[in-house]
Protein backbone atom coordinates (compact mmCIF):
# COMPACT_ATOMS: atom_id res chain seq x y z
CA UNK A 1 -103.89 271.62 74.81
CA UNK A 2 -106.42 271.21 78.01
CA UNK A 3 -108.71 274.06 75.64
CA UNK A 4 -108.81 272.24 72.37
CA UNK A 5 -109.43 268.84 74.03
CA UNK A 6 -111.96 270.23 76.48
CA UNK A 7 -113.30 272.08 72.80
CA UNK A 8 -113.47 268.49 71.06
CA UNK A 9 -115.19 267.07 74.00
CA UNK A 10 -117.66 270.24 73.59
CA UNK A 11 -118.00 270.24 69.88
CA UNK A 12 -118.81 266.05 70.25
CA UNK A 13 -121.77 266.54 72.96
CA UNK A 14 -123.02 269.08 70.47
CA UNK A 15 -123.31 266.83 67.80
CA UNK A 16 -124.81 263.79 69.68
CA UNK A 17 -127.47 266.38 70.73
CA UNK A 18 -128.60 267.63 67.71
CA UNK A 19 -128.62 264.52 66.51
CA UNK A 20 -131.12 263.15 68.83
CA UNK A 21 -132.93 266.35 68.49
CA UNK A 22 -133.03 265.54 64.37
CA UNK A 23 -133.91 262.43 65.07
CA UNK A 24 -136.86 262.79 67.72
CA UNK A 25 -138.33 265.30 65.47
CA UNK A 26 -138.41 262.92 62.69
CA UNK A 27 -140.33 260.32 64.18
CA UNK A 28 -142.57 262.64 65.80
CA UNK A 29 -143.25 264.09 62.16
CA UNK A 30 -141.95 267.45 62.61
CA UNK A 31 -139.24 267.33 60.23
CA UNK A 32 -139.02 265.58 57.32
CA UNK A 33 -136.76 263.14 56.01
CA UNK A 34 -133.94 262.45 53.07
CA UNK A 35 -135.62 259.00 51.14
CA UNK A 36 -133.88 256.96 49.65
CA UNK A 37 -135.60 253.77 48.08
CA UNK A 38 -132.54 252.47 45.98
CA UNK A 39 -130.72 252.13 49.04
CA UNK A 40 -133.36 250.86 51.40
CA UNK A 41 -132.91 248.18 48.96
CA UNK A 42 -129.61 247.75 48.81
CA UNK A 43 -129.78 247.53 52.90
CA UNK A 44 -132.06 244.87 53.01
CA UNK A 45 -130.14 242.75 50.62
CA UNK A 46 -127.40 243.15 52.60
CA UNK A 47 -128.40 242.08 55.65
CA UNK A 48 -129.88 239.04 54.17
CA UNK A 49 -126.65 238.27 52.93
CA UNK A 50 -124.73 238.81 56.32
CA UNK A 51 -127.55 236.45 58.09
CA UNK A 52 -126.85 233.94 55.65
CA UNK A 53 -123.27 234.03 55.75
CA UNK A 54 -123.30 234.30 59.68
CA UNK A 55 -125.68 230.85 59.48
CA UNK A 56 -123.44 229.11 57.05
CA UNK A 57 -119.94 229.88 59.37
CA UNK A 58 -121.95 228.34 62.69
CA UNK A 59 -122.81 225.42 61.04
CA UNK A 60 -120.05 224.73 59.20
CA UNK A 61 -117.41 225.32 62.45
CA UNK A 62 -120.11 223.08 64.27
CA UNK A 63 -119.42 220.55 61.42
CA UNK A 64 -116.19 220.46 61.35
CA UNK A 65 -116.05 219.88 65.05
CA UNK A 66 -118.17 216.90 64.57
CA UNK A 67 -115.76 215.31 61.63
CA UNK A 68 -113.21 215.99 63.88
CA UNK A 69 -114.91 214.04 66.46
CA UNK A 70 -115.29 211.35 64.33
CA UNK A 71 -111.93 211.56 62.92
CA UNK A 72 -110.54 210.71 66.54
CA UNK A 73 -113.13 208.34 67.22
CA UNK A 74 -112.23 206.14 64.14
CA UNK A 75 -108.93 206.09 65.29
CA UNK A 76 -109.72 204.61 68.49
CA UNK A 77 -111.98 202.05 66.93
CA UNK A 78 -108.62 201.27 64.58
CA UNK A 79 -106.25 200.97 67.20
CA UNK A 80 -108.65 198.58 69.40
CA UNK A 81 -109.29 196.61 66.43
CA UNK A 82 -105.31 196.27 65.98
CA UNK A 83 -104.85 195.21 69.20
CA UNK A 84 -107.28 192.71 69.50
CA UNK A 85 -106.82 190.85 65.79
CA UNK A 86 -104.62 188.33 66.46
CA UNK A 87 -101.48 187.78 65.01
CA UNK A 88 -102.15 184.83 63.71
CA UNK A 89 -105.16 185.67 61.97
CA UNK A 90 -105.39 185.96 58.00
CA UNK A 91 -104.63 189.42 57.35
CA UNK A 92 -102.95 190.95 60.23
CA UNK A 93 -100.17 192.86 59.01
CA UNK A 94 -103.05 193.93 56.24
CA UNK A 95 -105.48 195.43 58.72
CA UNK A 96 -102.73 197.93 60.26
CA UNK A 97 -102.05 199.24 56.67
CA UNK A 98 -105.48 200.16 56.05
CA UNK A 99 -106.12 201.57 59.40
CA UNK A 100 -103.11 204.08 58.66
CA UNK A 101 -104.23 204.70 55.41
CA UNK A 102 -107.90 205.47 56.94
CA UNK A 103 -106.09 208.02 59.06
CA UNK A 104 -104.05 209.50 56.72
CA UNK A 105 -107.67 210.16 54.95
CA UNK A 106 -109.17 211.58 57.97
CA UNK A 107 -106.06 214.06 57.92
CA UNK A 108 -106.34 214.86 54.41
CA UNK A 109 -110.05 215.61 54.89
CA UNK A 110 -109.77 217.80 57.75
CA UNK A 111 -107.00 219.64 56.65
CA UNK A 112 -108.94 220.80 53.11
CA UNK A 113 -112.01 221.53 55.20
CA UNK A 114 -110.48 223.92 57.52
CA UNK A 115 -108.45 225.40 54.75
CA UNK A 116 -110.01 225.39 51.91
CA UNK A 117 -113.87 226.00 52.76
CA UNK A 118 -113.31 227.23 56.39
CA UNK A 119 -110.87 229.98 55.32
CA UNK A 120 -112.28 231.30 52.85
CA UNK A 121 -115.59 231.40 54.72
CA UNK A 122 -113.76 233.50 57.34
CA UNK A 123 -112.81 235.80 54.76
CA UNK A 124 -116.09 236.40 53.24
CA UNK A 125 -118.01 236.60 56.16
CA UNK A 126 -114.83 239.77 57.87
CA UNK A 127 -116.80 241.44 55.13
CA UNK A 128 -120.17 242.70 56.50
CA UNK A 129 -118.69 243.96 59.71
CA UNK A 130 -116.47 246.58 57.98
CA UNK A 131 -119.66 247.15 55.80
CA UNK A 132 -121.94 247.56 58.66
CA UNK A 133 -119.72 250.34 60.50
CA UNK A 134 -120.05 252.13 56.73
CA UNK A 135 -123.70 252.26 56.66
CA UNK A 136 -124.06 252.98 60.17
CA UNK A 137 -121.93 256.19 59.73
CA UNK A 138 -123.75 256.72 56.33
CA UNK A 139 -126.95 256.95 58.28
CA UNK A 140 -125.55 259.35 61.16
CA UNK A 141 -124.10 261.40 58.48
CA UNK A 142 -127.73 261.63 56.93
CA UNK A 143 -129.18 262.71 60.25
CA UNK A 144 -126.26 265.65 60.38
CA UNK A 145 -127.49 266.80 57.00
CA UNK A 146 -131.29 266.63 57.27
CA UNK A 147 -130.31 268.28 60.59
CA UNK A 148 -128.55 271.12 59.09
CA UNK A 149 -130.71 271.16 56.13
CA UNK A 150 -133.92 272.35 58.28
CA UNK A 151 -131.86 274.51 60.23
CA UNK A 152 -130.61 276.37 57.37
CA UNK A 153 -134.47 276.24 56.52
CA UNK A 154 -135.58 277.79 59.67
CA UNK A 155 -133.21 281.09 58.90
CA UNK A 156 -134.12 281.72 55.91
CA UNK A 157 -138.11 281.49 56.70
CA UNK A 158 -137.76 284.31 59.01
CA UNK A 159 -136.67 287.42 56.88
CA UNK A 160 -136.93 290.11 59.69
CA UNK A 161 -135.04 288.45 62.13
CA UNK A 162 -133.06 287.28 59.40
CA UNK A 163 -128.72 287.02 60.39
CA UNK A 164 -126.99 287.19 57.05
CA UNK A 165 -123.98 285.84 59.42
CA UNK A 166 -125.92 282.72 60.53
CA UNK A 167 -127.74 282.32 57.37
CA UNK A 168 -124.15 281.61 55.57
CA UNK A 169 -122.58 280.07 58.59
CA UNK A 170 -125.32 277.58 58.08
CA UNK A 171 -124.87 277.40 54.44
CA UNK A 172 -121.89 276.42 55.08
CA UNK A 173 -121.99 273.92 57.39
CA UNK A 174 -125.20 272.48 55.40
CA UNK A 175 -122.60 272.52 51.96
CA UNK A 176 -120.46 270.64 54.87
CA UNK A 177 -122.70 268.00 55.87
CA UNK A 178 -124.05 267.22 52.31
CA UNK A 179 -120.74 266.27 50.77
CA UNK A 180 -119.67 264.24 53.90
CA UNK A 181 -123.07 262.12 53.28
CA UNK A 182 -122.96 261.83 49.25
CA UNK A 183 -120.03 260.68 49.28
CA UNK A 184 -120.44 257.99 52.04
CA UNK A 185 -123.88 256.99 49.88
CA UNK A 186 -122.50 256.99 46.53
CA UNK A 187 -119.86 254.45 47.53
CA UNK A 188 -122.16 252.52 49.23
CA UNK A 189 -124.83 252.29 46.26
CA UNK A 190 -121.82 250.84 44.39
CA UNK A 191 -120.16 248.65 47.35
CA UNK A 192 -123.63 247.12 48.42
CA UNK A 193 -124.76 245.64 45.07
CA UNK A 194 -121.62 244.57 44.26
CA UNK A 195 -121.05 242.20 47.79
CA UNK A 196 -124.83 241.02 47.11
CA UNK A 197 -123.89 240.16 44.01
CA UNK A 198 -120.44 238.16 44.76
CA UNK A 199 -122.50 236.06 47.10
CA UNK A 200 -123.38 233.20 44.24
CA UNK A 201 -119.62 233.08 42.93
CA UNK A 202 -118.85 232.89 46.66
CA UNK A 203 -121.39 230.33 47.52
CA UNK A 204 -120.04 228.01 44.55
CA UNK A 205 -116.51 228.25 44.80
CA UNK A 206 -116.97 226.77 48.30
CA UNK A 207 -119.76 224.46 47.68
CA UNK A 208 -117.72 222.79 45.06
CA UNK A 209 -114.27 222.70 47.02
CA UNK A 210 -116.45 221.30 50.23
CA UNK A 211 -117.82 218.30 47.98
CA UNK A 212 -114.83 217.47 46.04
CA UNK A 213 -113.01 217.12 49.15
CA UNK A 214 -116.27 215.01 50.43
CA UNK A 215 -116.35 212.97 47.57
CA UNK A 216 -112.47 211.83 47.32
CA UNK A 217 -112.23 211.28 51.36
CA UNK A 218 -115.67 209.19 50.59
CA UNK A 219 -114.45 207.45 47.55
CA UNK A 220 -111.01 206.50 48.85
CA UNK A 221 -112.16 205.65 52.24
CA UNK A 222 -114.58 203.25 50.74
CA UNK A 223 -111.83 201.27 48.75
CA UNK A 224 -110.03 200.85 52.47
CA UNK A 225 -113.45 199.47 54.18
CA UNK A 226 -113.54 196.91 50.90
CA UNK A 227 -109.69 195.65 51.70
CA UNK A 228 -110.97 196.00 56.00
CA UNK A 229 -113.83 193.78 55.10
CA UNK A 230 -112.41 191.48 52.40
CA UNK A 231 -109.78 190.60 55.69
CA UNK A 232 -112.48 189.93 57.58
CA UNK A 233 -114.24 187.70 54.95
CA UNK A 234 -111.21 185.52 54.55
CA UNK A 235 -110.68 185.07 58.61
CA UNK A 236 -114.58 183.97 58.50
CA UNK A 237 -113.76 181.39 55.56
CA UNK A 238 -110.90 180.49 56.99
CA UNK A 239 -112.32 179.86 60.92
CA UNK A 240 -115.69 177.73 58.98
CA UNK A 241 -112.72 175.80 58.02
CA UNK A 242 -111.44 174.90 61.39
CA UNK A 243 -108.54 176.82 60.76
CA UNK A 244 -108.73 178.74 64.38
CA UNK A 245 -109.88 175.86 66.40
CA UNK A 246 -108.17 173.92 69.04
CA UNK A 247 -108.02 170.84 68.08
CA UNK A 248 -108.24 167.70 71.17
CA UNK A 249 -105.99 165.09 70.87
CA UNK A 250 -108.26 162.32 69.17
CA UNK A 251 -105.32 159.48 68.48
CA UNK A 252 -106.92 156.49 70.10
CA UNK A 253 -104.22 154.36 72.64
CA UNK A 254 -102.64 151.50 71.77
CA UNK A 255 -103.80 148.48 72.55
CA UNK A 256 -101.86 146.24 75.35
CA UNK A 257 -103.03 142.89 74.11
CA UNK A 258 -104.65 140.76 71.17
CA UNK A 259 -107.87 140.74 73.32
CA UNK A 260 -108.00 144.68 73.87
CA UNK A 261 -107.34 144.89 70.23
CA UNK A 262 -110.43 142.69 69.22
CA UNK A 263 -112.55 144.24 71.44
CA UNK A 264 -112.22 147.20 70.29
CA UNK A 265 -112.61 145.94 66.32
CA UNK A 266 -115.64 143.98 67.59
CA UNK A 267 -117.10 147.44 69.18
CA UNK A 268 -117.17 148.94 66.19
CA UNK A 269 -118.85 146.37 63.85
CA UNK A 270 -122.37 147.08 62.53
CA UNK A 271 -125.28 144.57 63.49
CA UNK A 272 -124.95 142.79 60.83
CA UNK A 273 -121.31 142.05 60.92
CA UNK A 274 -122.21 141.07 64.48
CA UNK A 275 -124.44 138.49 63.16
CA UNK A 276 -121.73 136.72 61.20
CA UNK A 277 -119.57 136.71 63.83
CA UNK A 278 -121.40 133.90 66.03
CA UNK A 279 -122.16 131.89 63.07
CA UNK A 280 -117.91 131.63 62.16
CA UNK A 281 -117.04 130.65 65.48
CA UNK A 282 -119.73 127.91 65.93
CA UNK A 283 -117.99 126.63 62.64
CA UNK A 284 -114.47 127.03 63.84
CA UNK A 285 -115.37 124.97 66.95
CA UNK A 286 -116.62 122.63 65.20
CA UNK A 287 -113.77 122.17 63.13
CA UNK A 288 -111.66 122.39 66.09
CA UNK A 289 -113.40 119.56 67.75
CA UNK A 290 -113.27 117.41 64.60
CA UNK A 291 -109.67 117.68 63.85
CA UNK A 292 -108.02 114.39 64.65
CA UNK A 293 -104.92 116.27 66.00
CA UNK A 294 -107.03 118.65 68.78
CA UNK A 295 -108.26 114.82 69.80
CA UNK A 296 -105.48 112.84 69.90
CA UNK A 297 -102.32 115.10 71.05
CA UNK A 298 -103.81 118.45 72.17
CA UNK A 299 -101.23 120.03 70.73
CA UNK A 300 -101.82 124.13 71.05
CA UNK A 301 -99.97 124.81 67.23
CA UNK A 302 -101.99 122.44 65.56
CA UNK A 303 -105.46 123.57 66.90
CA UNK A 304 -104.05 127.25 65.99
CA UNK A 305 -103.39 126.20 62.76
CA UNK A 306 -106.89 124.26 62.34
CA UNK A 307 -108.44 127.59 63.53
CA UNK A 308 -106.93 129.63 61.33
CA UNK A 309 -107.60 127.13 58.08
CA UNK A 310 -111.09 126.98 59.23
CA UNK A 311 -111.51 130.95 59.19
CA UNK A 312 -109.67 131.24 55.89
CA UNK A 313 -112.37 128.62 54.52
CA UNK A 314 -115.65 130.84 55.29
CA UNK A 315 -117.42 132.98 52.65
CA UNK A 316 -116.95 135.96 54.95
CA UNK A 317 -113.54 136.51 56.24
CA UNK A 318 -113.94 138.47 59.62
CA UNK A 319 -111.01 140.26 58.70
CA UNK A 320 -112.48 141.71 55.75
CA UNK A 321 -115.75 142.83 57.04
CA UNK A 322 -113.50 144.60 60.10
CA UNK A 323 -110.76 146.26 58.14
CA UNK A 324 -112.97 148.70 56.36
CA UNK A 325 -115.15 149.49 59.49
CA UNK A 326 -112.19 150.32 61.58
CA UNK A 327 -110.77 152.73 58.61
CA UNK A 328 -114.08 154.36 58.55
CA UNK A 329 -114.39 154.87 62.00
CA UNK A 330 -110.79 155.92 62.32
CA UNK A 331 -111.55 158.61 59.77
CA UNK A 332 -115.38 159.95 60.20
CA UNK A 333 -116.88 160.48 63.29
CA UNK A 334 -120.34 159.48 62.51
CA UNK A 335 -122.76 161.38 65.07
CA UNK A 336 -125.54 160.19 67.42
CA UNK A 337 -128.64 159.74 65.73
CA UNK A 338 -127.34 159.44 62.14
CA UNK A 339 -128.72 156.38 60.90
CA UNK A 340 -126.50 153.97 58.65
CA UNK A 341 -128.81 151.20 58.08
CA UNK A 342 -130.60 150.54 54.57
CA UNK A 343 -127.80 153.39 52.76
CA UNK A 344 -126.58 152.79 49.12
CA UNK A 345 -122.91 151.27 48.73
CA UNK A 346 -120.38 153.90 49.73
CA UNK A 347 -123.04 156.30 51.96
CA UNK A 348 -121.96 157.00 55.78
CA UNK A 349 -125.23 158.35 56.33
CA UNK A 350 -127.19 161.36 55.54
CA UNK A 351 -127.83 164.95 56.55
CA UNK A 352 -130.16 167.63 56.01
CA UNK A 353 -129.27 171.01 54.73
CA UNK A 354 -130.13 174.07 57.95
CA UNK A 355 -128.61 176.54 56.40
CA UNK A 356 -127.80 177.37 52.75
CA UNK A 357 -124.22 177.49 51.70
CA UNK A 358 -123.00 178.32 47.97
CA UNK A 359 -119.44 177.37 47.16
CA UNK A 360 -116.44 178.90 47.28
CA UNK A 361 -114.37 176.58 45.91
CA UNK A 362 -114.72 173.73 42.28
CA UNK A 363 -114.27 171.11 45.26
CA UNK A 364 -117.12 172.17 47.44
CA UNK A 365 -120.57 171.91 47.30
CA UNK A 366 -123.41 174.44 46.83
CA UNK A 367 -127.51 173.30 48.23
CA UNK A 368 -130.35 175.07 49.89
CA UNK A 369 -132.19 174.93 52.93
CA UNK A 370 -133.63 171.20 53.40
CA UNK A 371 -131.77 169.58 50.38
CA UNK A 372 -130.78 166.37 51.20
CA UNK A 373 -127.23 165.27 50.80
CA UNK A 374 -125.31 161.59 51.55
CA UNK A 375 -122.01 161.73 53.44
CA UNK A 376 -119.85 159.62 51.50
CA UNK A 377 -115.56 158.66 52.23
CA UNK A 378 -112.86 161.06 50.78
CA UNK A 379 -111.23 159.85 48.13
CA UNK A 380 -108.18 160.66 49.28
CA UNK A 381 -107.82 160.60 53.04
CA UNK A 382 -104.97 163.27 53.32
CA UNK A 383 -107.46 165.93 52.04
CA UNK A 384 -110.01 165.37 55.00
CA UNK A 385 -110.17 169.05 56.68
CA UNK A 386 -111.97 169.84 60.21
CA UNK A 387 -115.30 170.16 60.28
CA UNK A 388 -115.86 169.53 56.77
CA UNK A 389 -117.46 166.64 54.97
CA UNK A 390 -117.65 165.18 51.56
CA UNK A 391 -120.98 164.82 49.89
CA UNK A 392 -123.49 163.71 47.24
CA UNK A 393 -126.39 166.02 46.62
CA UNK A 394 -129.57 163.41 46.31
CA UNK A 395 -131.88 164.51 43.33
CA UNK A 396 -128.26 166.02 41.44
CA UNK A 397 -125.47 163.92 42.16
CA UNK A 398 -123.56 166.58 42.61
CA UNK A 399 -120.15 165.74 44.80
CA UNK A 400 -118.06 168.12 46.58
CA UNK A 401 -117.18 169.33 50.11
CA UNK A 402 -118.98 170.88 52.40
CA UNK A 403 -118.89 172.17 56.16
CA UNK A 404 -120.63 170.31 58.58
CA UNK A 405 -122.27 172.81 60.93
CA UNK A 406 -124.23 173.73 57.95
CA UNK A 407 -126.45 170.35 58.34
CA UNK A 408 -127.87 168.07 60.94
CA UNK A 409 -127.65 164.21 60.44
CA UNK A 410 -130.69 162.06 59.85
């Protein structure tokens, strides 16, 4: 057992020897060579192929790594969103749907990448190993024959020191070495071409499995960001509305007498209802002080009465140039600066388009940048909304609501 290993070990150095000995003599021009042109071909088309196929699995393990990277990072954008959209918001219970549904996509995705294109990949690229080892022992066994070729050479070139023994020995041996290497190369000059030439079906299966999972994770992923953003279009429309905002308590205080009650009407008058007012109550003194009853008897009722008859009497009632002022005033909250004075019937006062805004709603009003518009009473109180006003478009005539901060008063 010790003899025939110690014989293998012998028998192997041998080889290695006169292989380097073959070889060294070759590219010192010595000995000649076995060409073979077909196959120097076929070996340069095949390691094209294995560099390309070694590029395409690095980039595409390097690119799954980075969907993967965004995969996770989408679904800690997700979960911070869902945590800090507020429950009350428009859309809440919404927004958590189609963040699941954008994961389930990211799963989907990465699961057909790895499988379906990664795989595969794998596969095709185990290939050109296996195939390497092949034509690396195709070219050794080359070397053996071209070795044993000129040494079969050399004995025969030398008839009278010719060895018949040796001379068939290496015949033999040359027989040998030939059949080991033609059959290596035939299978190769079939096995070569046909890899090169599976490279395109190869290269398309994948290409199209890669995209068509590309295009549906793309496709569905964009009908989620239209429901994410359509949510987020309603809680804008909704907060320009004043839905959102905290609102102060505005409900004035009751009054604790008559006088607190009229001063407050009185505050609120216009300068020209102001003007009246002095006029009225020089003529309701003077009817006090010619009323025979305030003379004579002094008596409170009477001179109440007298008052009253005397108010009732003018051409302007106080109480009807007050009434609508207060209801006005209890309803709009005219801003500093807006000027009321020389306005058609009905106008508040006016503002002047910042911004432009185009309706949303039949009720509301659409204008530009700089169109003007009057502020004008609601026709029905009830339907008054924060922060929004109701409008006449000047040069139109178009009527409809429309939000304040959009304008600035004049």
């Amino acid at each position: 057992m010790a003899e025939s290993k110690g014989a293998l070990i012998a028998k192997t150095v041998q080889k290695h020897a006169g292989r380097a000995k073959e070889k060294f003599l070759q590219n010192l021009g010595k000995v000649d060579r076995t060409a073979d042109d077909i196959f120097d071909e076929h070996l340069q088309n095949f390691t094209r192929q294995q560099n390309a196929a070694n590029r395409l699995q690095k980039e595409f393990n390097n690119y799954i790594r980075c969907v993967r990277a965004v995969q996770a990072a989408s679904k800690t954008l997700m979960d911070s969103l869902n945590e800090i959209y507020e429950s009350q918001w428009t859309g809440h219970d919404l927004l958590y749907v189609q963040a699941q549904s954008l994961d389930v996509l990211w799963q989907d995705f990465t699961h057909k990448l790895a499988d379906q294109v990664l795989v595969p990949l794998n596969t095709y690229q185990c290939q050109f190993p296996e195939m390497r080892k092949k034509i690396d022992k195709r070219g050794r066994k080359l070397v053996d024959y071209d070795g044993q070729r000129h040494n079969f050479q050399s004995l025969q070139c030398n008839p009278k020191k010719r060895d018949e023994t040796k001379v068939m020995k290496a015949k033999e041996l040359l027989d040998e070495a030939k059949r080991t290497y033609e059959q290596l190369n035939s299978e190769l000059h079939d096995e070569l071409p046909a890899l090169y030439d599976s490279r395109v079906l190869f290269l398309v299966t994948n290409l199209q499995t890669l995209f068509a999972a590309e295009q549906v994770f793309h496709v569905e992923s964009a009908k989620v960001y239209s429901e994410l953003e359509a949510i987020v279009d309603k809680l804008a429309n909704e907060s320009q509305r004043g839905s959102y905002t905290l609102k102060k308590n505005s409900e004035p205080q009751s009054p604790k007498s008559p006088n607190a009650n009229s001063s407050l009407i009185i505050n609120t008058q216009s300068p020209s209802q102001n003007n009246i007012s002095p006029a009225l109550e020089e003529k309701t003194i003077e009817k006090r002080n010619s009323s025979p009853t305030t003379q004579l008897n002094g008596n409170a009722n009477s001179n109440a009465n007298s008052n009253d008859n005397s108010i009732n009497n003018q051409d302007v009632s106080p109480q009807d140039s007050v009434a609508p002022v207060k209801r006005v005033e209890e309803l709009y909250d005219i801003p500093v600066g807006a000027t009321t004075d020389n306005l058609p019937p009905g106008v508040l006062y006016r503002v002047k388009a910042t911004y432009k805004y185009g309706r949303e709603d039949m009720d509301e009003l659409s204008f530009d940048v700089g169109e003007i518009i009057q502020v004008i009473e609601y026709d029905d109180p009830e339907e008054q909304e924060e922060g929004w006003l109701m409008g006449v478009k000047e040069g139109t005539n178009e009527k409809g609501m429309f939000p304040a901060n959009f304008t600035k008063p004049l």
